[in-house]
N, C-alpha and C. Protein backbone atom coordinates (compact mmCIF):
# COMPACT_ATOMS: atom_id res chain seq x y z
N UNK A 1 -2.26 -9.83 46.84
CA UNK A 1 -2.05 -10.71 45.73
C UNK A 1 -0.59 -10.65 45.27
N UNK A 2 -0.37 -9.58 45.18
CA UNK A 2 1.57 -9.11 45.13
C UNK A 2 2.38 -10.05 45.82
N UNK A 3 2.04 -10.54 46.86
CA UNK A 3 2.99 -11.05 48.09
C UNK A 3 2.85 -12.82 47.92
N UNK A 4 2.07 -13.18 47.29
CA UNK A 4 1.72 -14.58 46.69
C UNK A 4 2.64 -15.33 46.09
N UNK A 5 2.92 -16.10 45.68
CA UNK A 5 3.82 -16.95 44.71
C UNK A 5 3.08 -16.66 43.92
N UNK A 6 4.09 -16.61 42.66
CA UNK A 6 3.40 -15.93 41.34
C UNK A 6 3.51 -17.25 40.17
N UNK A 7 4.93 -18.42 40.69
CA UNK A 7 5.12 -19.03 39.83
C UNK A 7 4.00 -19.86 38.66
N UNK A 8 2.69 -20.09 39.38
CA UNK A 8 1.86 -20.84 38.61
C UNK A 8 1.49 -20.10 37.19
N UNK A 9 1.01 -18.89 37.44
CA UNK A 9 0.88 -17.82 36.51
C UNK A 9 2.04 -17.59 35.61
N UNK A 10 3.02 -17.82 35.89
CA UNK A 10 4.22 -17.43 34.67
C UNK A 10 3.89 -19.11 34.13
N UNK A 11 3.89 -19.76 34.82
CA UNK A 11 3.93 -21.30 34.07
C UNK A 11 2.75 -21.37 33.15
N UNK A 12 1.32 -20.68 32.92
CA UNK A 12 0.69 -20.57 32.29
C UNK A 12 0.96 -19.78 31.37
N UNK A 13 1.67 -18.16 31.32
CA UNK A 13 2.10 -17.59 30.59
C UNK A 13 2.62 -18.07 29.78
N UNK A 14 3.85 -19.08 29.86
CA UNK A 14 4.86 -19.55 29.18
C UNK A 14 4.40 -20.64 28.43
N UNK A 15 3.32 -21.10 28.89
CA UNK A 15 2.40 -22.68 28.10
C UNK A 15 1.35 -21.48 26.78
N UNK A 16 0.85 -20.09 26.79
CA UNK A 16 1.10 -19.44 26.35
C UNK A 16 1.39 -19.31 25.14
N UNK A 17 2.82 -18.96 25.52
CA UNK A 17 3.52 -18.32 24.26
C UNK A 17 4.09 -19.86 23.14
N UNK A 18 3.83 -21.11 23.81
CA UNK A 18 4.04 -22.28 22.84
C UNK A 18 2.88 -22.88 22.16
N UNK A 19 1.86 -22.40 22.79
CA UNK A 19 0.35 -22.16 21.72
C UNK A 19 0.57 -21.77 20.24
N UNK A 20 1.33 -20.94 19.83
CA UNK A 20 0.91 -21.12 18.38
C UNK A 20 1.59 -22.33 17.58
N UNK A 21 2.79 -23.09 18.52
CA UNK A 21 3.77 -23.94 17.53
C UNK A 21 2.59 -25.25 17.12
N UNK A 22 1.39 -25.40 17.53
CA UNK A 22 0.47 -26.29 17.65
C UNK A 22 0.08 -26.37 16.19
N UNK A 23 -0.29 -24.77 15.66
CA UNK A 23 -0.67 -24.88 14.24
C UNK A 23 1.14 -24.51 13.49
N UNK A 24 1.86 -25.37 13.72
CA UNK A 24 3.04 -24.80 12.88
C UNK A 24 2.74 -25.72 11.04
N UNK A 25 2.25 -27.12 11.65
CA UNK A 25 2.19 -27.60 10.24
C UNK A 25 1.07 -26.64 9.19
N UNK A 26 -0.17 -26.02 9.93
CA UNK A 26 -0.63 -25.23 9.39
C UNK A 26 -0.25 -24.12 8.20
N UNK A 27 0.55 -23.31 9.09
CA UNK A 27 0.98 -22.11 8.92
C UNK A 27 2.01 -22.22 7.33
N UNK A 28 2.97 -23.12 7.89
CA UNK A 28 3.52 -23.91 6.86
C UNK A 28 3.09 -24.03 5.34
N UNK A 29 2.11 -24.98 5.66
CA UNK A 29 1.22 -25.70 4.63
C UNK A 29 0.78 -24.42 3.73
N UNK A 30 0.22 -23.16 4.02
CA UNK A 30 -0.28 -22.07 3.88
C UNK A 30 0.44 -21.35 2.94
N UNK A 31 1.68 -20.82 3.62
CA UNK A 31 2.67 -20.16 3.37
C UNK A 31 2.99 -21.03 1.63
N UNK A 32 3.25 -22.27 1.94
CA UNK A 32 3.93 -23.01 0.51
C UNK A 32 2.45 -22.75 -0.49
N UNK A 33 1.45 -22.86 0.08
CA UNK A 33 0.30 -22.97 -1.54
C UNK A 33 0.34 -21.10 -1.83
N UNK A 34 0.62 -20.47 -1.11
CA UNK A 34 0.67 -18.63 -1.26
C UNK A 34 1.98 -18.56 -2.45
N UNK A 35 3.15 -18.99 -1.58
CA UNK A 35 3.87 -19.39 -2.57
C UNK A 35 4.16 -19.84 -4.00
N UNK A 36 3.64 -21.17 -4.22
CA UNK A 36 3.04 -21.71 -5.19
C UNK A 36 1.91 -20.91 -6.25
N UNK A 37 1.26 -20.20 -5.80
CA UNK A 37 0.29 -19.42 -6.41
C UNK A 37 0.47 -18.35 -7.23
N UNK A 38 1.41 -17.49 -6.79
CA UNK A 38 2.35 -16.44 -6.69
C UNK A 38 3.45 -16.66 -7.94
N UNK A 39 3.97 -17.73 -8.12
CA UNK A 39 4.89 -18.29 -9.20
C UNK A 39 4.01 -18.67 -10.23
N UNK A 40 3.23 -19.41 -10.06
CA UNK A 40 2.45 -19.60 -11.52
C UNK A 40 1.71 -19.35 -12.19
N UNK A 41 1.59 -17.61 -10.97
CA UNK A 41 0.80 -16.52 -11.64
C UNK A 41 1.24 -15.62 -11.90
N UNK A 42 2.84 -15.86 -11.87
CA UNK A 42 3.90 -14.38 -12.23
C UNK A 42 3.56 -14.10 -13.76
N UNK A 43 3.38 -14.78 -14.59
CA UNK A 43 3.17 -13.79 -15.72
C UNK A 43 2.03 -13.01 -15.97
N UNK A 44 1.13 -13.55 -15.39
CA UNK A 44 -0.47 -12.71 -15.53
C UNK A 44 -0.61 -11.73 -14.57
N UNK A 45 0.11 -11.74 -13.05
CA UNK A 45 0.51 -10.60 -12.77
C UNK A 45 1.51 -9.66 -12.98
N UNK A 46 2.61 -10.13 -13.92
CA UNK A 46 3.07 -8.71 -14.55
C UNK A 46 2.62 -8.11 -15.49
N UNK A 47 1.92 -8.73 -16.28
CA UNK A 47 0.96 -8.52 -17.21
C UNK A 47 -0.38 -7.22 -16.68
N UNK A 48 -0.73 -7.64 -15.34
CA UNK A 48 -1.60 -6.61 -14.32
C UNK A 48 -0.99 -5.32 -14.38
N UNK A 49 0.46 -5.78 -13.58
CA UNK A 49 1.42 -4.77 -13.01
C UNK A 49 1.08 -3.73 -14.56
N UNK A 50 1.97 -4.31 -15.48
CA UNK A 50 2.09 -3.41 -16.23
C UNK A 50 1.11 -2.27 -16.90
N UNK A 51 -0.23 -3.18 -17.20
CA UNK A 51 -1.46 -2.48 -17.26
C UNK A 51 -1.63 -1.30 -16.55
N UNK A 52 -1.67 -1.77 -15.47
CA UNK A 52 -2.02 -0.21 -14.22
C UNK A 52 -1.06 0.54 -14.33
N UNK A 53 -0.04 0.63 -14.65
CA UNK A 53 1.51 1.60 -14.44
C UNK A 53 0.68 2.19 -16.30
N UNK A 54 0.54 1.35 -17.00
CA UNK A 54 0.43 2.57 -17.81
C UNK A 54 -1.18 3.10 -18.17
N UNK A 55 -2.27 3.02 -17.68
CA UNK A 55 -3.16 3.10 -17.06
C UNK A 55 -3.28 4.82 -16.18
N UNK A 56 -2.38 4.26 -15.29
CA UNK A 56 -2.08 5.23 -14.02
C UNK A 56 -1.25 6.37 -15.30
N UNK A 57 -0.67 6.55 -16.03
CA UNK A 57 0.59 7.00 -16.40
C UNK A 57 -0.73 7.55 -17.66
N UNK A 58 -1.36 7.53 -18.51
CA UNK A 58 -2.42 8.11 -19.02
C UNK A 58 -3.20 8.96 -18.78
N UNK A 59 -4.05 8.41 -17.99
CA UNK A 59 -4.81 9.30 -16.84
C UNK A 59 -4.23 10.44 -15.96
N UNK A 60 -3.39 9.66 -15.33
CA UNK A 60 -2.94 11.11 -14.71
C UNK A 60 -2.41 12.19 -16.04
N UNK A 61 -1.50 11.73 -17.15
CA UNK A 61 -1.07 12.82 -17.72
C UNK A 61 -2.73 13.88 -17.99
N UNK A 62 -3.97 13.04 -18.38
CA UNK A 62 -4.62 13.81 -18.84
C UNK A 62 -5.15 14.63 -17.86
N UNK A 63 -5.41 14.05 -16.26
CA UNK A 63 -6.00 15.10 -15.51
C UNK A 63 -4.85 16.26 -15.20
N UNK A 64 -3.48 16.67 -15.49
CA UNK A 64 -2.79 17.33 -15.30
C UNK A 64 -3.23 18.55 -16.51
N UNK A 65 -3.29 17.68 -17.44
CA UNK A 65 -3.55 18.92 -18.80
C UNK A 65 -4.66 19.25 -18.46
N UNK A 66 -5.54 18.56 -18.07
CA UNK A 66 -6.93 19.12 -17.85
C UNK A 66 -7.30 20.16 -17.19
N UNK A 67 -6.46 19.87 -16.13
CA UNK A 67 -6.50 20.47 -14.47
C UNK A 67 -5.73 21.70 -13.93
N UNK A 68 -5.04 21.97 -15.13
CA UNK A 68 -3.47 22.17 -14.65
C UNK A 68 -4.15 24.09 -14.28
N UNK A 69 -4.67 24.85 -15.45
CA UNK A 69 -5.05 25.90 -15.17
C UNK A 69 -4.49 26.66 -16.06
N UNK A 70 -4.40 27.90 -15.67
CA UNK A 70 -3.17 28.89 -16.43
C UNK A 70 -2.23 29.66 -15.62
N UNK A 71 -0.91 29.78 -16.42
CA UNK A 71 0.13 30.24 -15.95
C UNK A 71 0.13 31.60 -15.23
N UNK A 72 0.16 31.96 -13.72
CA UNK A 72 0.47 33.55 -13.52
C UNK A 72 2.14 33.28 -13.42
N UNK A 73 2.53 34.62 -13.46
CA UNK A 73 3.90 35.29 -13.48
C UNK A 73 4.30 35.33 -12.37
N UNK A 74 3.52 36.16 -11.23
CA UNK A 74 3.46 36.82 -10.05
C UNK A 74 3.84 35.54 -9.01
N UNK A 75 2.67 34.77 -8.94
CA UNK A 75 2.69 33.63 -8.64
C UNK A 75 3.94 32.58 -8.37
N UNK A 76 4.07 32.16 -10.19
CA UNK A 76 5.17 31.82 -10.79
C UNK A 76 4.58 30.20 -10.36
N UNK A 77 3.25 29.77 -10.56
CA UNK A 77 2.96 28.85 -10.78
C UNK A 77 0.90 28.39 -11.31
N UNK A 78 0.98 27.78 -11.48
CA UNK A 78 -0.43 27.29 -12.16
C UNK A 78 -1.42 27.33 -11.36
N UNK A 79 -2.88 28.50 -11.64
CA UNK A 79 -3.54 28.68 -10.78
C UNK A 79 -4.89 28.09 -11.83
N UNK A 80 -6.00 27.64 -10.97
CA UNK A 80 -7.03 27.70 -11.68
C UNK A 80 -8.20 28.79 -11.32
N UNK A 81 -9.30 28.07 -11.72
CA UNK A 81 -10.20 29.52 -12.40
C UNK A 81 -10.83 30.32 -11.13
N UNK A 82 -10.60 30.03 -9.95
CA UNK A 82 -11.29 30.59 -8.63
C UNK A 82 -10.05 31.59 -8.04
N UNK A 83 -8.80 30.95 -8.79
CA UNK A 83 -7.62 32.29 -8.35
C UNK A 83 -6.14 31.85 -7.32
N UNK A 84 -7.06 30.20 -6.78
CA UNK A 84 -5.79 29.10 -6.04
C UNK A 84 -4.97 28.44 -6.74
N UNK A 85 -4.27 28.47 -6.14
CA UNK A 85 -2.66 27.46 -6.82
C UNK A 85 -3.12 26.07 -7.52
N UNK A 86 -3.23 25.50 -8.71
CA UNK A 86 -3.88 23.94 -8.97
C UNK A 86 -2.82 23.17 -7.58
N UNK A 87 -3.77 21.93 -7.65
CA UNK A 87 -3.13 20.88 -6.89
C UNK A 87 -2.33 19.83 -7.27
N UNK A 88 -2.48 20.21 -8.64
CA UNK A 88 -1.77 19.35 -10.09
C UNK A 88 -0.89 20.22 -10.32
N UNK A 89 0.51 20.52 -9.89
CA UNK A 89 1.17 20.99 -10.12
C UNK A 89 2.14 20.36 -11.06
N UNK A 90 2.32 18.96 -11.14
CA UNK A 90 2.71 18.26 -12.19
C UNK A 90 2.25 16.97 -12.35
N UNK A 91 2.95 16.11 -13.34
CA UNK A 91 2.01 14.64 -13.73
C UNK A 91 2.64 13.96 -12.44
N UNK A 92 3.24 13.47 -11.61
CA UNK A 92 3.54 12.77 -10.60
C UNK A 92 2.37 13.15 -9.21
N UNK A 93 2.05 14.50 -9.22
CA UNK A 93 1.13 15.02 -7.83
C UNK A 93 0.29 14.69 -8.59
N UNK A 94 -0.01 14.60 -9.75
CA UNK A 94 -1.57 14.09 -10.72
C UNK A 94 -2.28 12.93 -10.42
N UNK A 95 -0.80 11.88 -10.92
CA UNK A 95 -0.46 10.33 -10.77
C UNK A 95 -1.05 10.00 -9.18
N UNK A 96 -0.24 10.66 -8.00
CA UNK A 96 -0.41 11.00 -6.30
C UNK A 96 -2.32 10.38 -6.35
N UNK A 97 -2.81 11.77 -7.37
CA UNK A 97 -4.43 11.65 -7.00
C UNK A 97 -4.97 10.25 -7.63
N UNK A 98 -5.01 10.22 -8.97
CA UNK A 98 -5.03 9.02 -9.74
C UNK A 98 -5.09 7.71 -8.83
């Protein structure tokens, strides 16, 4: 099969790779209403955005206080009550779980 003319097969390959320009008005069309959607929902999604950032920024502070344990010396960091290092070592690794 190696030793064959191969050209027909690349000519299909290449008919191929111009298959998707078929749906280009598609893709297009798509892209602009995503677009469109996106803009005249920018204020109600920053409005989201902001919610969850301080949401996220609550919660985690409280599972840190919650979680956090008590101080050893030895250590020289926050263990809880079984004797391991917490995993909440601060509000950002808190935030991480959150």
């Amino acid at each position: 099969m190696l030793g064959q003319d191969t050209s027909i097969l690349r000519m299909f390959r290449l008919l191929r790779v111009f298959r998707p320009f078929r749906y280009n008005h598609t893709i297009l069309l798509t892209i602009e209403v995503m677009y469109l959607s996106v803009r005249r929902s920018q204020h109600a999604l920053l409005a989201i955005g902001f919610f969850v950032v301080m949401i996220l920024t609550v919660f985690s502070t409280h599972l840190y206080f919650a979680e956090r344990g008590t101080w050893d010396e030895v250590m020289d960091t926050f263990i809880n009550s079984d004797g391991d290092p917490t995993q909440f070592a601060s509000i950002p690794a808190a935030a991480w779980f959150v």
